[in-house]
C-alpha atoms as a PDB file:
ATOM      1  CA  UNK A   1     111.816 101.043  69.760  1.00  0.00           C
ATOM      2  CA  UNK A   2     110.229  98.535  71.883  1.00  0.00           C
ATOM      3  CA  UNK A   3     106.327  99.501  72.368  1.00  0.00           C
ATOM      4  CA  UNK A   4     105.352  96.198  71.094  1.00  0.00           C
ATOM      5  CA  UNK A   5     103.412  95.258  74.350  1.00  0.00           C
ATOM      6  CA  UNK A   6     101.194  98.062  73.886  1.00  0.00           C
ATOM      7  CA  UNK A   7      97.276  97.220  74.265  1.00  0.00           C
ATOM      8  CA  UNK A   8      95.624  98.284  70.922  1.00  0.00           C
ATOM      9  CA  UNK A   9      98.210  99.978  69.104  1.00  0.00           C
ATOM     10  CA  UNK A  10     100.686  98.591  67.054  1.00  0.00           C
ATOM     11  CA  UNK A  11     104.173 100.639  66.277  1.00  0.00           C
ATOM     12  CA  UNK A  12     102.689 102.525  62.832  1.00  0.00           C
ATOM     13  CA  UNK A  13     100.034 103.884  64.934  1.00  0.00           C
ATOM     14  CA  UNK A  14     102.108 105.439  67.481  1.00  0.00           C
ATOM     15  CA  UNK A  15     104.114 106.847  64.675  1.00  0.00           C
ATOM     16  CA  UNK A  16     101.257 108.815  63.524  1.00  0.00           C
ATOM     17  CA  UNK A  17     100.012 109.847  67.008  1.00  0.00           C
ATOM     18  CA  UNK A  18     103.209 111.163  67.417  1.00  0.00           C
ATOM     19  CA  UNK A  19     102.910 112.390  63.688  1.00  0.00           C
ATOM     20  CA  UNK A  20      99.683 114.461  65.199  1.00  0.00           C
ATOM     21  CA  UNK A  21     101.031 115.457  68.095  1.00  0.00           C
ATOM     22  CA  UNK A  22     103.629 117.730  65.668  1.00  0.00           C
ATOM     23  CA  UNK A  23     100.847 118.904  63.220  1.00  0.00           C
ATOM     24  CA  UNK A  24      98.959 119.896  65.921  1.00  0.00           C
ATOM     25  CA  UNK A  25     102.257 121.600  67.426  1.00  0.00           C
ATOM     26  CA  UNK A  26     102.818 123.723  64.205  1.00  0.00           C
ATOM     27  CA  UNK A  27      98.753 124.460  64.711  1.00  0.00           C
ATOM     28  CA  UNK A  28      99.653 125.637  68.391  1.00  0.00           C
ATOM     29  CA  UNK A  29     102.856 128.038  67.321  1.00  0.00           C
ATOM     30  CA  UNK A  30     101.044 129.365  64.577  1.00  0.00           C
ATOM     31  CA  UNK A  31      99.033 131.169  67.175  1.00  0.00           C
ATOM     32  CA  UNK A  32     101.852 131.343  69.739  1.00  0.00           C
ATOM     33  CA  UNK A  33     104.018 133.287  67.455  1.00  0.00           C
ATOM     34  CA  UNK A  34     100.998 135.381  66.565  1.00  0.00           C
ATOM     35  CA  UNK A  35     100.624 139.162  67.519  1.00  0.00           C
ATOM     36  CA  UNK A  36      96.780 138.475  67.874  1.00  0.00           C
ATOM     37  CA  UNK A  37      97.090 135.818  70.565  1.00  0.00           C
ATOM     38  CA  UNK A  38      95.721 137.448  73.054  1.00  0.00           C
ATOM     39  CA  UNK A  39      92.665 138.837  71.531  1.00  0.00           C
ATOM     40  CA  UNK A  40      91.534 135.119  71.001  1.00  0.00           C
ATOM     41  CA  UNK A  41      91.543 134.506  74.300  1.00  0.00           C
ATOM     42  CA  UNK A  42      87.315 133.130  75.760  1.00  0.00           C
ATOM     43  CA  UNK A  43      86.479 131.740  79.378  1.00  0.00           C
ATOM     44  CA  UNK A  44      85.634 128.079  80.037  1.00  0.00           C
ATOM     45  CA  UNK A  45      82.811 127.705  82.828  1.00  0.00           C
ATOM     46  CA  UNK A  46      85.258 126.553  85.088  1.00  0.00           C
ATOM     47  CA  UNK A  47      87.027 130.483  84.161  1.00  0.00           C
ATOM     48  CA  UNK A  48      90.288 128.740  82.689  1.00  0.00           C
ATOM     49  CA  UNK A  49      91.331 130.298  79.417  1.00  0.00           C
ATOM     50  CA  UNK A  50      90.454 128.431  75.829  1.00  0.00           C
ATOM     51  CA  UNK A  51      92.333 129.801  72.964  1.00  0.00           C
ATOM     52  CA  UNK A  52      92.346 129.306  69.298  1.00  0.00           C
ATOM     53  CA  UNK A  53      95.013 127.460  69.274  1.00  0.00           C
ATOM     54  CA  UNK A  54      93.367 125.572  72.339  1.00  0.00           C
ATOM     55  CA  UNK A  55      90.591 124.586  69.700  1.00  0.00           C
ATOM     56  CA  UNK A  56      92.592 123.886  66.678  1.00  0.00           C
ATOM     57  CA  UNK A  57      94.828 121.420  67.992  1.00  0.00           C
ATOM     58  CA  UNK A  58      91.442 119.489  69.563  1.00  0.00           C
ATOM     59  CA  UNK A  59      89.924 119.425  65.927  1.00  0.00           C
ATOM     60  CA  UNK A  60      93.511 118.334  64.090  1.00  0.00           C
ATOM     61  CA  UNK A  61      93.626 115.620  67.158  1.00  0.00           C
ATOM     62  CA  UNK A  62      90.279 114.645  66.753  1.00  0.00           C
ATOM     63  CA  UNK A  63      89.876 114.007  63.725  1.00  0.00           C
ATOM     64  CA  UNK A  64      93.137 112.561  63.230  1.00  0.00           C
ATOM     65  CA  UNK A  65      93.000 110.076  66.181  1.00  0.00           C
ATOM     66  CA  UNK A  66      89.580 109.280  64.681  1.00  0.00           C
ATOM     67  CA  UNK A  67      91.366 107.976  61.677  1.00  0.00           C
ATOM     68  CA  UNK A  68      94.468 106.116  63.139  1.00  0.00           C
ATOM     69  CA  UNK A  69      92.040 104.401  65.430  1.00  0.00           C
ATOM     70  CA  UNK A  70      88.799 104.311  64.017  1.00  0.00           C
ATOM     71  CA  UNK A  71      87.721 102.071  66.663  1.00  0.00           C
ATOM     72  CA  UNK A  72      88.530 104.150  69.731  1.00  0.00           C
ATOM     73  CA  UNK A  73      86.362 106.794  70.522  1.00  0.00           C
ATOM     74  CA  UNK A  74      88.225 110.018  71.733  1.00  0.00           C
ATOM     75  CA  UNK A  75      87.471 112.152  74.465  1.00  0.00           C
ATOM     76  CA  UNK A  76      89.340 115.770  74.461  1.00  0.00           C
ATOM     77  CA  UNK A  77      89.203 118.622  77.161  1.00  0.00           C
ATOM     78  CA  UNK A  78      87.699 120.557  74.651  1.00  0.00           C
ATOM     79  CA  UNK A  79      85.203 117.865  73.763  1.00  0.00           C
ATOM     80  CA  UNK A  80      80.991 118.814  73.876  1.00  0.00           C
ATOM     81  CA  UNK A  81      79.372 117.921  77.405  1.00  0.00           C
ATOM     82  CA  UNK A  82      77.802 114.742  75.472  1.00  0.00           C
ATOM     83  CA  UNK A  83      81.141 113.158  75.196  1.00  0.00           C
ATOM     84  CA  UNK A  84      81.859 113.647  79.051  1.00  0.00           C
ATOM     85  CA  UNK A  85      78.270 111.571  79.688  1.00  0.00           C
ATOM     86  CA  UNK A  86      78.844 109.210  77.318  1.00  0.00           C
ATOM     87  CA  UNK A  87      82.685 108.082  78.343  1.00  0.00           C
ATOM     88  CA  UNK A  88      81.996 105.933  81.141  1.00  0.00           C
ATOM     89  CA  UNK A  89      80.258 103.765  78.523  1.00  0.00           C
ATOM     90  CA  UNK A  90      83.453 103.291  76.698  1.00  0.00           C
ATOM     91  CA  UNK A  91      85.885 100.401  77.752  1.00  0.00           C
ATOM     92  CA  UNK A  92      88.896 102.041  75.812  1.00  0.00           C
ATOM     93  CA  UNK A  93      89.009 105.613  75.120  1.00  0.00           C
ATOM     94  CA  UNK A  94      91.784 108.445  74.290  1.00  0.00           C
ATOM     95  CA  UNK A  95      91.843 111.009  76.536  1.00  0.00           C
ATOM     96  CA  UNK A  96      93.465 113.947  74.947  1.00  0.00           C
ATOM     97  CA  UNK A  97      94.611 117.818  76.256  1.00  0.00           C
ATOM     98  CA  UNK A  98      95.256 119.321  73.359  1.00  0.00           C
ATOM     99  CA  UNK A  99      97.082 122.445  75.014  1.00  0.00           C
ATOM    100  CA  UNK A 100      97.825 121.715  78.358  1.00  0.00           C
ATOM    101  CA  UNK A 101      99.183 124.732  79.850  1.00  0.00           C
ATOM    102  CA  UNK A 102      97.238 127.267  78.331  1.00  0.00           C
ATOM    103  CA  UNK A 103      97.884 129.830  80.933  1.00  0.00           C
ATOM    104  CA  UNK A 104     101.882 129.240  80.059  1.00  0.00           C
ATOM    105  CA  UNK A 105     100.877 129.318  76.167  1.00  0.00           C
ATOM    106  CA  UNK A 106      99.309 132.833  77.147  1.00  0.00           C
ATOM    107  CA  UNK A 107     102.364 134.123  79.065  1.00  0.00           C
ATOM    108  CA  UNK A 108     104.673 132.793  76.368  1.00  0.00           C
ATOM    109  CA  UNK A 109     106.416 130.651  79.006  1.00  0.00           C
ATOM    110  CA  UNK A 110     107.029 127.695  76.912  1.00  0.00           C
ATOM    111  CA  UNK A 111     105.951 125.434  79.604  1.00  0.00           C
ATOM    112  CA  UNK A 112     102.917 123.788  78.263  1.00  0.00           C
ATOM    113  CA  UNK A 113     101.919 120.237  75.957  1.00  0.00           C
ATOM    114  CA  UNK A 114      99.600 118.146  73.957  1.00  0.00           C
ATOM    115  CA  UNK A 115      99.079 115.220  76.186  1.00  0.00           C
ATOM    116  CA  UNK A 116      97.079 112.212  75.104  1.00  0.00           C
ATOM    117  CA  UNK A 117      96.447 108.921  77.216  1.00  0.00           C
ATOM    118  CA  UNK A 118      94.889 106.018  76.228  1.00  0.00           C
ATOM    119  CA  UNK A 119      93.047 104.390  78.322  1.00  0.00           C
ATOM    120  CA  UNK A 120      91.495 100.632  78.738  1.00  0.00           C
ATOM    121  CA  UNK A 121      89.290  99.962  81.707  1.00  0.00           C
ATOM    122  CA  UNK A 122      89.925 103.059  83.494  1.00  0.00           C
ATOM    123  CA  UNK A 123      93.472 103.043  83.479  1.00  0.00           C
ATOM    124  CA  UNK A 124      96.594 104.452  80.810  1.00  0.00           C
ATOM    125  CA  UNK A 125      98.189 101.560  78.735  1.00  0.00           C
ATOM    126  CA  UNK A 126     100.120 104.096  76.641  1.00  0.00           C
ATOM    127  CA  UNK A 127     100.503 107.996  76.636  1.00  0.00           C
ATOM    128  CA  UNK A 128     102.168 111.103  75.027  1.00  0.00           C
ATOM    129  CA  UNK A 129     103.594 114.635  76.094  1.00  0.00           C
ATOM    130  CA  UNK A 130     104.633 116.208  73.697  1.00  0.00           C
ATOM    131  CA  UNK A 131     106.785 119.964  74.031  1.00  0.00           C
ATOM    132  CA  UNK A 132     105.420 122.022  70.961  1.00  0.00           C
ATOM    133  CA  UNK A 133     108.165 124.780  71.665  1.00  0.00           C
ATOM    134  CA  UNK A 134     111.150 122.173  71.753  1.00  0.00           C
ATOM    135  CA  UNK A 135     109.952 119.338  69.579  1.00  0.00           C
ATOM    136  CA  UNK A 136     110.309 116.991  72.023  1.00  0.00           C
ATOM    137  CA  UNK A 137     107.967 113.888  72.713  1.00  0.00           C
ATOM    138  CA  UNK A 138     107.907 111.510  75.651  1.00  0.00           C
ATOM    139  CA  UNK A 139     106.011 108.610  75.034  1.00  0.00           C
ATOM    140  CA  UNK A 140     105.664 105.340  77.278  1.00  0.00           C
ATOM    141  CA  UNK A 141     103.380 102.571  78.192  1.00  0.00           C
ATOM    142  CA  UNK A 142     103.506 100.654  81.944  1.00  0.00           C
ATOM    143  CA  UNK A 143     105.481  97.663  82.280  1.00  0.00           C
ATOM    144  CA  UNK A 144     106.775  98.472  78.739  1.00  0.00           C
ATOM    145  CA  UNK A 145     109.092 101.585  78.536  1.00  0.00           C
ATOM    146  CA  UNK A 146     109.484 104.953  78.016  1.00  0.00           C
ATOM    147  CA  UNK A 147     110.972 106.691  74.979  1.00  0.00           C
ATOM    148  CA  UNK A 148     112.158 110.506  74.430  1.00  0.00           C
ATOM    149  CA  UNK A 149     111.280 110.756  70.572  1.00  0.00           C
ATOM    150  CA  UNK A 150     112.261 113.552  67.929  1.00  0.00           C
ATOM    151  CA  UNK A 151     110.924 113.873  64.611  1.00  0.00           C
ATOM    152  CA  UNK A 152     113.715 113.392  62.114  1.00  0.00           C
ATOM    153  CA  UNK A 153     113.053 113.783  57.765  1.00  0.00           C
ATOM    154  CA  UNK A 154     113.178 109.744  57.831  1.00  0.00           C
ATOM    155  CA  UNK A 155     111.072 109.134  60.894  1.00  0.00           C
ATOM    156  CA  UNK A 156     110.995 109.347  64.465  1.00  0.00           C
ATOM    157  CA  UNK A 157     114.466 108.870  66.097  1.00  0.00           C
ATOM    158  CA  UNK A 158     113.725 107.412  69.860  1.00  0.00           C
ATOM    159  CA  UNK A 159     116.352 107.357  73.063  1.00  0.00           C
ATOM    160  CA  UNK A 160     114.871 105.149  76.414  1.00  0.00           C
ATOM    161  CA  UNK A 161     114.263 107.006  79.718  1.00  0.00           C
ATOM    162  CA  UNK A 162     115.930 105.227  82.307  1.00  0.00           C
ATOM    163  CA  UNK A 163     114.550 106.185  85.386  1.00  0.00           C
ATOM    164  CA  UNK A 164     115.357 104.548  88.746  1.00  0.00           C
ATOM    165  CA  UNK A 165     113.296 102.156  90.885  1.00  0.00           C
ATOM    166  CA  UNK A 166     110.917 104.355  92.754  1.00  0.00           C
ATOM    167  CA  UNK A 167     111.217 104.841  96.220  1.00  0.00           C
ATOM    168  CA  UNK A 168     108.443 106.293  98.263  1.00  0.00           C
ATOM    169  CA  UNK A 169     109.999 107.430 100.947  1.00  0.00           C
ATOM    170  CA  UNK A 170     112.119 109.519  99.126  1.00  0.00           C
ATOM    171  CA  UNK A 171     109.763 110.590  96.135  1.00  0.00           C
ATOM    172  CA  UNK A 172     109.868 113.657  94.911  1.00  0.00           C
ATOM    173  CA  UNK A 173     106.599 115.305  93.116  1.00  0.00           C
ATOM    174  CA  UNK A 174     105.824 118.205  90.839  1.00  0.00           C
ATOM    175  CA  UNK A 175     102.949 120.572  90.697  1.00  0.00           C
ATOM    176  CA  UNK A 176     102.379 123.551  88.856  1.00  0.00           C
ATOM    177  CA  UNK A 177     103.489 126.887  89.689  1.00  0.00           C
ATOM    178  CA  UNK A 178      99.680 128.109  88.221  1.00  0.00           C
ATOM    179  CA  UNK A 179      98.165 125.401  90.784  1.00  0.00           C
ATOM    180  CA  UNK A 180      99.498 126.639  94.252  1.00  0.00           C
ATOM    181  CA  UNK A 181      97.433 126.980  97.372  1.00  0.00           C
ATOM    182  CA  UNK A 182      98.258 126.638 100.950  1.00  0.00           C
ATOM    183  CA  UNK A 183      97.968 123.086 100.823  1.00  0.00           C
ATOM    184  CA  UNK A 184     100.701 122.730  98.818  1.00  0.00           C
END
C-alpha cells in the first residue's frame, strides 16, 4: 500500500483500525436501520444530538484502539470531561468521532463517518474517514499518501487518491449544509 512512513503505526495496525472502523460501522447501521432510532436520541450540552449508536461505536473504538495501540491514549468526542483536561498532557494521542454526522445519521441522509486522527505534537500524521453506509474508507498520512480502501474476505483492497498540486488561488472548500450561517 505504501503507509510505511507513518509515525507510530506500522501496516498491521492500520489494518485493524480500519478493521474497527467496519465493526464499529455494522454497530452504527444496526441502529440506523432500526425503527427505534429516534427514540434514542439525548442532548449534548452544546444541544447537538448523541445517539446510541453515537455511543456504541465510541466504546467498540475505544476499547479497540486501546488494544492495537496500547501505548496511545485515545481521546473520542464522546470521551468524559477528564480526558479533554488531561489531552494536552499527551504528546501523541487519537482523536476519534465516532459518528460524525449525527444530524445526517438522524435524517437517514447517509452523509455522515467515523473519523479518527492521530495525532503527534499537535498535528495529524495519519487519519481515517470511513462511509459506514457505502463501505468505503479513505485513509492517508502527510507527505505519504492517500488510499481509498474496501474491505474484501482476504483483506483490505487499497486504490491511491491522486489529487492535484493545490493551488490557493483557485481552492475550492466544503462545509456542511447543517453548519451554514451568513458568514458562509
Amino acid at each position: 500500500m505504501g503507509l510505511r512512513g507513518v509515525v507510530h503505526l506500522n501496516e498491521l495496525q492500520i489494518e485493524q483500525c480500519l478493521d474497527l472502523c467496519a465493526e464499529a460501522s455494522k454497530e452504527i447501521l444496526r441502529h440506523y436501520e432500526s425503527s427505534e432510532m429516534r427514540t434514542e436520541v439525548k442532548q449534548k450540552e452544546d444541544r447537538t444530538p448523541l445517539t446510541k449508536a453515537d455511543l456504541a461505536s465510541h466504546r467498540l473504538l475505544f476499547d479497540g484502539l486501546a488494544r492495537v495501540t496500547p501505548k496511545i491514549p485515545v481521546l473520542s468526542e464522546e470521551s468524559d470531561e477528564q480526558a479533554f483536561q488531561e489531552r494536552h498532557k499527551w504528546p501523541v494521542l487519537w482523536m476519534v468521532d465516532p459518528l460524525d454526522g449525527t444530524r445526517e445519521f438522524l435524517d437517514r441522509t447517509s452523509e455522515f463517518t467515523i473519523n479518527l486522527a492521530l495525532i503527534d505534537d499537535h498535528r495529524p500524521v495519519f487519519g481515517v474517514v470511513y462511509c459506514p453506509v457505502t463501505a468505503l474508507a479513505y485513509l492517508g498520512a502527510p507527505g505519504v499518501g492517500a488510499w481509498r480502501g474496501t474491505q474484501q474476505p482476504e483483506g483490505w483492497l487499497y486504490e491511491e487518491v491522486r489529487t492535484r498540486p493545490l493551488d490557493s488561488s483557485r481552492a475550492t472548500l466544503l462545509a456542511s449544509k447543517r453548519h451554514k450561517n451568513e458568514k458562509q
